[in-house]
PDB file of N, CA and C in Angstrom:
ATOM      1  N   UNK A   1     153.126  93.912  91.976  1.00  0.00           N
ATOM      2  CA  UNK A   1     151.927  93.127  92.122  1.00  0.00           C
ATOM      3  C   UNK A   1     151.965  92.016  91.075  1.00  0.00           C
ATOM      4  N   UNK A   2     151.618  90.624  91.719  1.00  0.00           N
ATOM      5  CA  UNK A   2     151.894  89.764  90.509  1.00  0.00           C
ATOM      6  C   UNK A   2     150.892  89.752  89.568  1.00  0.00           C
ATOM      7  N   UNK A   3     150.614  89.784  88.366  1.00  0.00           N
ATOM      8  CA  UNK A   3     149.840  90.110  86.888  1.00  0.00           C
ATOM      9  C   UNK A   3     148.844  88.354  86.987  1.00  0.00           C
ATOM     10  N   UNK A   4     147.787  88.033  87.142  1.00  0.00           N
ATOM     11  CA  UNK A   4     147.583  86.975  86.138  1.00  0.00           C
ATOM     12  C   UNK A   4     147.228  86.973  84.818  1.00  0.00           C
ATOM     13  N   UNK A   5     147.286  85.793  83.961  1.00  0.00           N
ATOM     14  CA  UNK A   5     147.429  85.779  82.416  1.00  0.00           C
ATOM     15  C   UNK A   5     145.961  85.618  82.038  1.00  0.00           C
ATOM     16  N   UNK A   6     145.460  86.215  81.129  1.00  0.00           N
ATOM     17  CA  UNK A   6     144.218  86.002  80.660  1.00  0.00           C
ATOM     18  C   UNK A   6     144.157  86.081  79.492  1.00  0.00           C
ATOM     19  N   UNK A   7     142.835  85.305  78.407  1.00  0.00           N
ATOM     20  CA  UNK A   7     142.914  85.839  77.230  1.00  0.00           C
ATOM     21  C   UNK A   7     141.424  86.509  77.145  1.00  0.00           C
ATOM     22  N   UNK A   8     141.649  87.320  75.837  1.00  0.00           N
ATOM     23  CA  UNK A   8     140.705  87.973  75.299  1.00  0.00           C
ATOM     24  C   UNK A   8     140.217  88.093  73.810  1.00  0.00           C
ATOM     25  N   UNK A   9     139.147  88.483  73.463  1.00  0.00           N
ATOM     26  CA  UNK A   9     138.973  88.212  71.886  1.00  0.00           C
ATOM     27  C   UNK A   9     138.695  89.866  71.873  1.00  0.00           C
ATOM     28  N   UNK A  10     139.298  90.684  70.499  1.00  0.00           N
ATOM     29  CA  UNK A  10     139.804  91.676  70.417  1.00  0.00           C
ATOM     30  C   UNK A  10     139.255  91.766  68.617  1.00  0.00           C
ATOM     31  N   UNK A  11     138.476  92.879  68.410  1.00  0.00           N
ATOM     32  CA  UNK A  11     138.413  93.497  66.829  1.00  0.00           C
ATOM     33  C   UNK A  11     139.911  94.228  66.456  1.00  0.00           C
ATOM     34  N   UNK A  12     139.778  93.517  65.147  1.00  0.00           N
ATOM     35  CA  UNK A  12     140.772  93.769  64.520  1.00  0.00           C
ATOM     36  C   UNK A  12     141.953  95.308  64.421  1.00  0.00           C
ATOM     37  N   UNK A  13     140.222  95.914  64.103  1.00  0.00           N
ATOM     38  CA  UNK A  13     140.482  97.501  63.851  1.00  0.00           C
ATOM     39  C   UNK A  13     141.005  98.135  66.059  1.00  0.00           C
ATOM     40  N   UNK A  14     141.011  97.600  66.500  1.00  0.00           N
ATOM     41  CA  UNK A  14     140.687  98.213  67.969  1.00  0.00           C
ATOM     42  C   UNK A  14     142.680  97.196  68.387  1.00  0.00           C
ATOM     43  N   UNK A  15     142.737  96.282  67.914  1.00  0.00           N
ATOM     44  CA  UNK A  15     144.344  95.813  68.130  1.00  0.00           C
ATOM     45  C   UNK A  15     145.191  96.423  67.586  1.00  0.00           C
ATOM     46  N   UNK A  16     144.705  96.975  65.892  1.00  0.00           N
ATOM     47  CA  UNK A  16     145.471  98.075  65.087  1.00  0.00           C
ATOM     48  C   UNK A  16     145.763  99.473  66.206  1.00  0.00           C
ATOM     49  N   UNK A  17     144.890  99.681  66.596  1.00  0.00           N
ATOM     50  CA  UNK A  17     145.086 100.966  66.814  1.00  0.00           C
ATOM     51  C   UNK A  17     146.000 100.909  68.192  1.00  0.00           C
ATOM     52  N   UNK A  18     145.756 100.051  69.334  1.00  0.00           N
ATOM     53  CA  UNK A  18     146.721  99.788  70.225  1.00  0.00           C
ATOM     54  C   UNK A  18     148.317  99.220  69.771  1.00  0.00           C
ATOM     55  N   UNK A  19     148.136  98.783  68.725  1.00  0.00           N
ATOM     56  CA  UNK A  19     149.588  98.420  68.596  1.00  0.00           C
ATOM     57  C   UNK A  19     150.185  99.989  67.738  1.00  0.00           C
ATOM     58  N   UNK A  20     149.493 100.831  66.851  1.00  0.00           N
ATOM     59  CA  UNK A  20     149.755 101.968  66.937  1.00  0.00           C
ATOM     60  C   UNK A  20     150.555 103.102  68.469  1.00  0.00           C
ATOM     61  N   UNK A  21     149.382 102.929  68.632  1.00  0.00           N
ATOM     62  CA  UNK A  21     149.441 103.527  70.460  1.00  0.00           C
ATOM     63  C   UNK A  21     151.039 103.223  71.126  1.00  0.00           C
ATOM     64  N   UNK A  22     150.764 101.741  70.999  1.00  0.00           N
ATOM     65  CA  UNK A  22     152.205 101.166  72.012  1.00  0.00           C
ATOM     66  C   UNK A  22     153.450 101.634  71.046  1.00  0.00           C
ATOM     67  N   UNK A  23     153.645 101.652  70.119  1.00  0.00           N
ATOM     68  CA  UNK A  23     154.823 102.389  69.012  1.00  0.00           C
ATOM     69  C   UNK A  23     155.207 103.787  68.900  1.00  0.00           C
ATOM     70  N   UNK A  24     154.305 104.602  68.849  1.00  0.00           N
ATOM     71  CA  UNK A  24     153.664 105.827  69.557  1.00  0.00           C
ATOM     72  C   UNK A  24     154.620 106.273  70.799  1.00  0.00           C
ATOM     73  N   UNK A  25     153.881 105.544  71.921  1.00  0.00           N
ATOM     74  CA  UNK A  25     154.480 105.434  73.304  1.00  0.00           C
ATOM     75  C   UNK A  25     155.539 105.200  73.786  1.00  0.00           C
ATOM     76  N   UNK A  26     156.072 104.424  73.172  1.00  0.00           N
ATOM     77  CA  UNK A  26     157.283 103.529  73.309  1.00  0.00           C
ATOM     78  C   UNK A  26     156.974 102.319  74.395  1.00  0.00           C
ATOM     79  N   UNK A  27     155.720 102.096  74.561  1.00  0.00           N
ATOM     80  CA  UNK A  27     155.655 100.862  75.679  1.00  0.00           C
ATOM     81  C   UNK A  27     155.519  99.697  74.564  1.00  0.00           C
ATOM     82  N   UNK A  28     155.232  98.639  75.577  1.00  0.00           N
ATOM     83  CA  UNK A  28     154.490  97.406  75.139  1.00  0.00           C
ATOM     84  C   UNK A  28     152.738  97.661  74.292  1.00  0.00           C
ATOM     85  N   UNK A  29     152.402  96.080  73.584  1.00  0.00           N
ATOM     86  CA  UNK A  29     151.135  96.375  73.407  1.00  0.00           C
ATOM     87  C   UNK A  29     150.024  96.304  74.335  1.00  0.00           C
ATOM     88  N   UNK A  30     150.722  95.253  75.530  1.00  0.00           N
ATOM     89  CA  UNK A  30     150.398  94.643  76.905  1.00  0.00           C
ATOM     90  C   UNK A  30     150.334  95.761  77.693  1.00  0.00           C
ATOM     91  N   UNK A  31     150.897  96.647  77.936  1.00  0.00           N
ATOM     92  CA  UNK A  31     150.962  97.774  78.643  1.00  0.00           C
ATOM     93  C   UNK A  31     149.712  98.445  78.329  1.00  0.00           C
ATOM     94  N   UNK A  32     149.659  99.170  76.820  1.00  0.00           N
ATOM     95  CA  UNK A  32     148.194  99.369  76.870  1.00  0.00           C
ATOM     96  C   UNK A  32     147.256  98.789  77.265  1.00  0.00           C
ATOM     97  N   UNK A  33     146.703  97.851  76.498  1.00  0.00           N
ATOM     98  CA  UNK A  33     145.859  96.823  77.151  1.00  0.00           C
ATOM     99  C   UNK A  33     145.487  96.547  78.498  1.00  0.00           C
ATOM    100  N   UNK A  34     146.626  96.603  79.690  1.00  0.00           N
ATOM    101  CA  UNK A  34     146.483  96.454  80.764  1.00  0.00           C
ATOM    102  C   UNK A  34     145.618  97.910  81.323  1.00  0.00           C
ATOM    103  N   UNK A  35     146.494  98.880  80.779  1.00  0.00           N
ATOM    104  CA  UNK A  35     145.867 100.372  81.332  1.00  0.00           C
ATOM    105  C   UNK A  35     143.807 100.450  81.214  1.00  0.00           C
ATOM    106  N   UNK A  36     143.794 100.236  79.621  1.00  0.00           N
ATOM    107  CA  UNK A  36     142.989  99.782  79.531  1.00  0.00           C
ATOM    108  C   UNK A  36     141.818  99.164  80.383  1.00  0.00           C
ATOM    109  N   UNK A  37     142.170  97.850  80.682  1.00  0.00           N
ATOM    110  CA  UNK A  37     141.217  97.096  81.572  1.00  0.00           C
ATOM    111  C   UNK A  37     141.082  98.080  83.057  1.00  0.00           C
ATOM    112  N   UNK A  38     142.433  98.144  83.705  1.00  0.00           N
ATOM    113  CA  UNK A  38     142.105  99.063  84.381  1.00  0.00           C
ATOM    114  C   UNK A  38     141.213 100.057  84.815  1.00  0.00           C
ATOM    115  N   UNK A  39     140.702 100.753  83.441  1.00  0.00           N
ATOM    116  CA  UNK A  39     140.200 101.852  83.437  1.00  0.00           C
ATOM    117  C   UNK A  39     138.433 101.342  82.985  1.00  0.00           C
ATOM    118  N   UNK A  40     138.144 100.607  82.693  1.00  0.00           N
ATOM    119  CA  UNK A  40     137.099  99.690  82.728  1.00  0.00           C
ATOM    120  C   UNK A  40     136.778  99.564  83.908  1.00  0.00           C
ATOM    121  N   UNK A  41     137.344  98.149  84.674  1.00  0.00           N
ATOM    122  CA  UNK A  41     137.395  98.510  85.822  1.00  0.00           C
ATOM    123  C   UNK A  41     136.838  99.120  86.743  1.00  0.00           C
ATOM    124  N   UNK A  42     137.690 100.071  86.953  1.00  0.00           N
ATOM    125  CA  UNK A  42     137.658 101.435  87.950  1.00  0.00           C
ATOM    126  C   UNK A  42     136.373 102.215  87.482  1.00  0.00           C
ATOM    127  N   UNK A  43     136.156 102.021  86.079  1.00  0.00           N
ATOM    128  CA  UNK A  43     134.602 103.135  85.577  1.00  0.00           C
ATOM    129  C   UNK A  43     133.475 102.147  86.572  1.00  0.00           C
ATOM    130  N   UNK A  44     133.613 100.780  86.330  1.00  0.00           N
ATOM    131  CA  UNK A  44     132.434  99.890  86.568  1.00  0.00           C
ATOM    132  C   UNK A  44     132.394  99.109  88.229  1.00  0.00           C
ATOM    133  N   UNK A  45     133.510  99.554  88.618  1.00  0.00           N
ATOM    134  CA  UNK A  45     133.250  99.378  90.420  1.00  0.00           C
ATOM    135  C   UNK A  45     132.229  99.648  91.171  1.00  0.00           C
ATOM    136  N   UNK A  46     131.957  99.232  92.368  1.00  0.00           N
ATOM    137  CA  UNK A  46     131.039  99.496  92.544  1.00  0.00           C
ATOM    138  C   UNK A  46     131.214 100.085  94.217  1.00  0.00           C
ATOM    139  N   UNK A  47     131.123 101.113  94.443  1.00  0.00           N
ATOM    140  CA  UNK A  47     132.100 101.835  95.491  1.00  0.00           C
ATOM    141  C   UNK A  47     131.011 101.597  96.741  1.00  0.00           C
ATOM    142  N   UNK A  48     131.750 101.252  97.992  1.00  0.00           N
ATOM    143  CA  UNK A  48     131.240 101.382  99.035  1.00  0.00           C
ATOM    144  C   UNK A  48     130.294 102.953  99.562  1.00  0.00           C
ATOM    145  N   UNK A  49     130.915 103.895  99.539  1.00  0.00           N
ATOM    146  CA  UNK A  49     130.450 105.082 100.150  1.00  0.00           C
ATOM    147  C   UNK A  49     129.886 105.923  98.954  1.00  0.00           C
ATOM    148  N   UNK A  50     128.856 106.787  99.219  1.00  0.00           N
ATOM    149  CA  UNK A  50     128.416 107.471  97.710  1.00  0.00           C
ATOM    150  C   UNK A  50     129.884 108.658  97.652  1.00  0.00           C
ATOM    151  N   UNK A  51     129.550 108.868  96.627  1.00  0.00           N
ATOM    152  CA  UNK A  51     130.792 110.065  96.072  1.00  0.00           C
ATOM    153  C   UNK A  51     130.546 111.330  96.623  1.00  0.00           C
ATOM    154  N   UNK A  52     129.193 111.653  96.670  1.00  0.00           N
ATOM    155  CA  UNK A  52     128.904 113.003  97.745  1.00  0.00           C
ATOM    156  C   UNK A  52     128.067 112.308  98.937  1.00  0.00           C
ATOM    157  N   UNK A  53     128.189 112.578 100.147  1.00  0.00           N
ATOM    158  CA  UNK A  53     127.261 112.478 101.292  1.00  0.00           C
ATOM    159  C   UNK A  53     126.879 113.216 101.303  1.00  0.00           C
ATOM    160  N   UNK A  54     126.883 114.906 101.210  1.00  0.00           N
ATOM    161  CA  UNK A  54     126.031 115.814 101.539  1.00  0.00           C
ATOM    162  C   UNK A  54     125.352 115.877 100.629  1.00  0.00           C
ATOM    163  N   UNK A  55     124.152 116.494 101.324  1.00  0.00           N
ATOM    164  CA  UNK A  55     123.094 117.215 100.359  1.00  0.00           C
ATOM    165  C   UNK A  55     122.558 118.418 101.164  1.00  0.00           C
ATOM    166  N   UNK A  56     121.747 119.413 100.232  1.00  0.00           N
ATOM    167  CA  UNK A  56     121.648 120.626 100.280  1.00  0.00           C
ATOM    168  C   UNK A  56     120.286 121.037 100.020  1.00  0.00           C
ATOM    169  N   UNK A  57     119.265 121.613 100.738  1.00  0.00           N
ATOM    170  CA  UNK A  57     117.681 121.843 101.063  1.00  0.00           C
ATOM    171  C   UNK A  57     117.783 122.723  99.772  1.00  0.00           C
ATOM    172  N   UNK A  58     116.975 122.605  98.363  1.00  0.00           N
ATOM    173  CA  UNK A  58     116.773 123.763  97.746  1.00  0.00           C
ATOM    174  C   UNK A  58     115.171 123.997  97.284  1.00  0.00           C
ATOM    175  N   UNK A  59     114.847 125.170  96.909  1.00  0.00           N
ATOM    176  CA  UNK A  59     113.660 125.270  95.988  1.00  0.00           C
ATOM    177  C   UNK A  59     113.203 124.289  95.445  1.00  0.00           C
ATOM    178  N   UNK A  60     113.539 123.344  94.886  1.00  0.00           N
ATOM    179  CA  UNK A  60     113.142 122.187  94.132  1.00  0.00           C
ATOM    180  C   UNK A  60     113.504 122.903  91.917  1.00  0.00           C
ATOM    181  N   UNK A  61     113.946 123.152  92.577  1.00  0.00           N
ATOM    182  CA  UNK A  61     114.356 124.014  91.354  1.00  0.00           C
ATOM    183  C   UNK A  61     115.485 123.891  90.603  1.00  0.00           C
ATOM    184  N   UNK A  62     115.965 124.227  89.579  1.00  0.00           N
ATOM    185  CA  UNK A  62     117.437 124.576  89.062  1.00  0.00           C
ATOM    186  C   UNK A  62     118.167 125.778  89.216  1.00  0.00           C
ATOM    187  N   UNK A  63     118.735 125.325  90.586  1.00  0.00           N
ATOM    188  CA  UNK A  63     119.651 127.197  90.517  1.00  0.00           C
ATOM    189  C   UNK A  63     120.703 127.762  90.182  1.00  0.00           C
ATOM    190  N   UNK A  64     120.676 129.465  90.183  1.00  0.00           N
ATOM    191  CA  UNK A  64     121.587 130.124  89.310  1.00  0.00           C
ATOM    192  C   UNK A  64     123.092 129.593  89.715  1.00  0.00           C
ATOM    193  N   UNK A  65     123.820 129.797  89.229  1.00  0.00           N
ATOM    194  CA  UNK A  65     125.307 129.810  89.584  1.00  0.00           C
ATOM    195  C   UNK A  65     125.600 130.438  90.812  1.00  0.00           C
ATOM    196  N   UNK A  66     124.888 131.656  90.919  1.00  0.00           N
ATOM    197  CA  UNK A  66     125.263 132.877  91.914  1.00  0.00           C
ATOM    198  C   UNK A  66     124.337 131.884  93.510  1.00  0.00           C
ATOM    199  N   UNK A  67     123.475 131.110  93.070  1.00  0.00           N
ATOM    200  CA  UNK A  67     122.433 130.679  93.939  1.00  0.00           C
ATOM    201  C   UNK A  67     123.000 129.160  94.635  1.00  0.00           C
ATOM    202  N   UNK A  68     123.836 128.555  94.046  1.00  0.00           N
ATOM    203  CA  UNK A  68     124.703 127.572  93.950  1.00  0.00           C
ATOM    204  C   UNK A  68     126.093 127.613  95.028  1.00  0.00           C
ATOM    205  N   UNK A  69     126.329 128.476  94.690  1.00  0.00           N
ATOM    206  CA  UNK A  69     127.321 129.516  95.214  1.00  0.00           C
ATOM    207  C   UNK A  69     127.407 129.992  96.403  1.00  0.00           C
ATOM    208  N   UNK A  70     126.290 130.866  96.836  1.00  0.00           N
ATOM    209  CA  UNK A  70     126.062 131.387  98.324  1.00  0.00           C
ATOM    210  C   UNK A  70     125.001 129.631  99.182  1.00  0.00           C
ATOM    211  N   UNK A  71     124.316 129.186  98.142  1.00  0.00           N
ATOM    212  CA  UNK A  71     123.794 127.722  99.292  1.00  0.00           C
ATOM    213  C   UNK A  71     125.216 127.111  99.873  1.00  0.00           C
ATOM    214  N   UNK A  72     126.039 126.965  98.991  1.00  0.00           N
ATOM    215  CA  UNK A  72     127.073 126.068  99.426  1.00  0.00           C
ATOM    216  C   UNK A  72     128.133 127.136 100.844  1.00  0.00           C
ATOM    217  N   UNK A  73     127.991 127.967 100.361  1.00  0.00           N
ATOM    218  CA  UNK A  73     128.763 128.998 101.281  1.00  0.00           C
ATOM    219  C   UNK A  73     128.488 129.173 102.579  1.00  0.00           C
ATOM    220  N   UNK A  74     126.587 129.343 102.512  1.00  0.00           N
ATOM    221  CA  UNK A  74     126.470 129.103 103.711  1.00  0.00           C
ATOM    222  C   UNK A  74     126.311 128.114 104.808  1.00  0.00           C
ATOM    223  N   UNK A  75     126.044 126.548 103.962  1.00  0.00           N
ATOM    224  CA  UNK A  75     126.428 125.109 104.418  1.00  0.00           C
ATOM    225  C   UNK A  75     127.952 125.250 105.437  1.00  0.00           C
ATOM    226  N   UNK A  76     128.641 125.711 104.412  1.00  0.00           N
ATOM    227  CA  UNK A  76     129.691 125.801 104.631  1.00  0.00           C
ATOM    228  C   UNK A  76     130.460 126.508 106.356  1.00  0.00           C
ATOM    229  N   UNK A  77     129.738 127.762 106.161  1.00  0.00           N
ATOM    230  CA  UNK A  77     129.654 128.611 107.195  1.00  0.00           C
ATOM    231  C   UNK A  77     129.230 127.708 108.234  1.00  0.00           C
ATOM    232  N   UNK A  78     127.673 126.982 108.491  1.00  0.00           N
ATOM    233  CA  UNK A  78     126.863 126.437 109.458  1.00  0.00           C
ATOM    234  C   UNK A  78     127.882 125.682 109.664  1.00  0.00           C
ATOM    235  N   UNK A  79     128.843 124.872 109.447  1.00  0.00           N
ATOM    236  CA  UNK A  79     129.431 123.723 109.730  1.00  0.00           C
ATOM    237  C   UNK A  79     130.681 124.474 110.478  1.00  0.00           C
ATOM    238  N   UNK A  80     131.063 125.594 110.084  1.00  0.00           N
ATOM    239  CA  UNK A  80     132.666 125.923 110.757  1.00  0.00           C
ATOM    240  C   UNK A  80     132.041 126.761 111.870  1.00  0.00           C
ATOM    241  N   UNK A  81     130.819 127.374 112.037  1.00  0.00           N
ATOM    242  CA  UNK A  81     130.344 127.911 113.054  1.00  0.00           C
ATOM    243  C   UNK A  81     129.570 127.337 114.325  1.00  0.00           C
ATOM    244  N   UNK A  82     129.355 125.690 113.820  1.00  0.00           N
ATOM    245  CA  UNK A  82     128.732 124.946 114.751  1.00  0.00           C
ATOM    246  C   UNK A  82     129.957 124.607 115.712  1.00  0.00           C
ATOM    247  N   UNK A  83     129.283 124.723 117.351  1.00  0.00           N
ATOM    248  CA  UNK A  83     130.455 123.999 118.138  1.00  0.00           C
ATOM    249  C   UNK A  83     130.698 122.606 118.302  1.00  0.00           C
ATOM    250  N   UNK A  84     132.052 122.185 118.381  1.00  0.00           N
ATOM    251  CA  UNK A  84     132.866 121.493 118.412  1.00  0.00           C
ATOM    252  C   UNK A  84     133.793 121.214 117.341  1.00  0.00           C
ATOM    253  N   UNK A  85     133.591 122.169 116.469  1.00  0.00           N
ATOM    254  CA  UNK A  85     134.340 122.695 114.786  1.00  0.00           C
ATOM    255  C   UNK A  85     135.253 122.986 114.903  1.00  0.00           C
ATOM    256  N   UNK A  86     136.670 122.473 114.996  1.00  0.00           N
ATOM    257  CA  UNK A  86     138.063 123.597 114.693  1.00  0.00           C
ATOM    258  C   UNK A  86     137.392 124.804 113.679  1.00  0.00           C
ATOM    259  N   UNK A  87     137.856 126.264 113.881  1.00  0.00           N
ATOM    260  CA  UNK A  87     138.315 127.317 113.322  1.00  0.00           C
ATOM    261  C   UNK A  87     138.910 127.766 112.829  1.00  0.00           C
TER     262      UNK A  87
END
């Protein structure tokens, strides 16, 4: 993928420690840096589809582990037992 060039303004103490890192690593200091942005990025996207679609009818409550557990189980069940479900 071709890279474009950009600059950036960078604290002192935070270039120390990446050029640590890249010596460390054996990469570049650019290499970090890039991973870096990356991972920025990817935290601050803004995703088409939510991360869960389902949701689950409860008490309105906070439930146990054990309660967590059998809701999801039986979601689970309703869906492989409804027809037109592979088995």
């Amino acid at each position: 993928m071709p890279m474009k060039r950009t600059n950036v303004y960078a604290d002192p103490e935070d270039l120390a420690i990446i050029k640590e890192a890249a010596k460390r690593r054996g990469v570049s200091e650019a290499e970090i840096i890039r991973q870096g942005i990356h991972l920025a990025a990817m935290a601050n996207r803004a995703w088409d589809e939510p991360l869960f679609s389902r949701t689950f009818e409860g008490p309105g409550r906070t439930l146990t582990k054990g309660e967590v557990r059998d809701v999801v189980a039986d979601a689970v069940r309703g869906e492989i037992d409804s027809p037109g479900t592979a088995t």
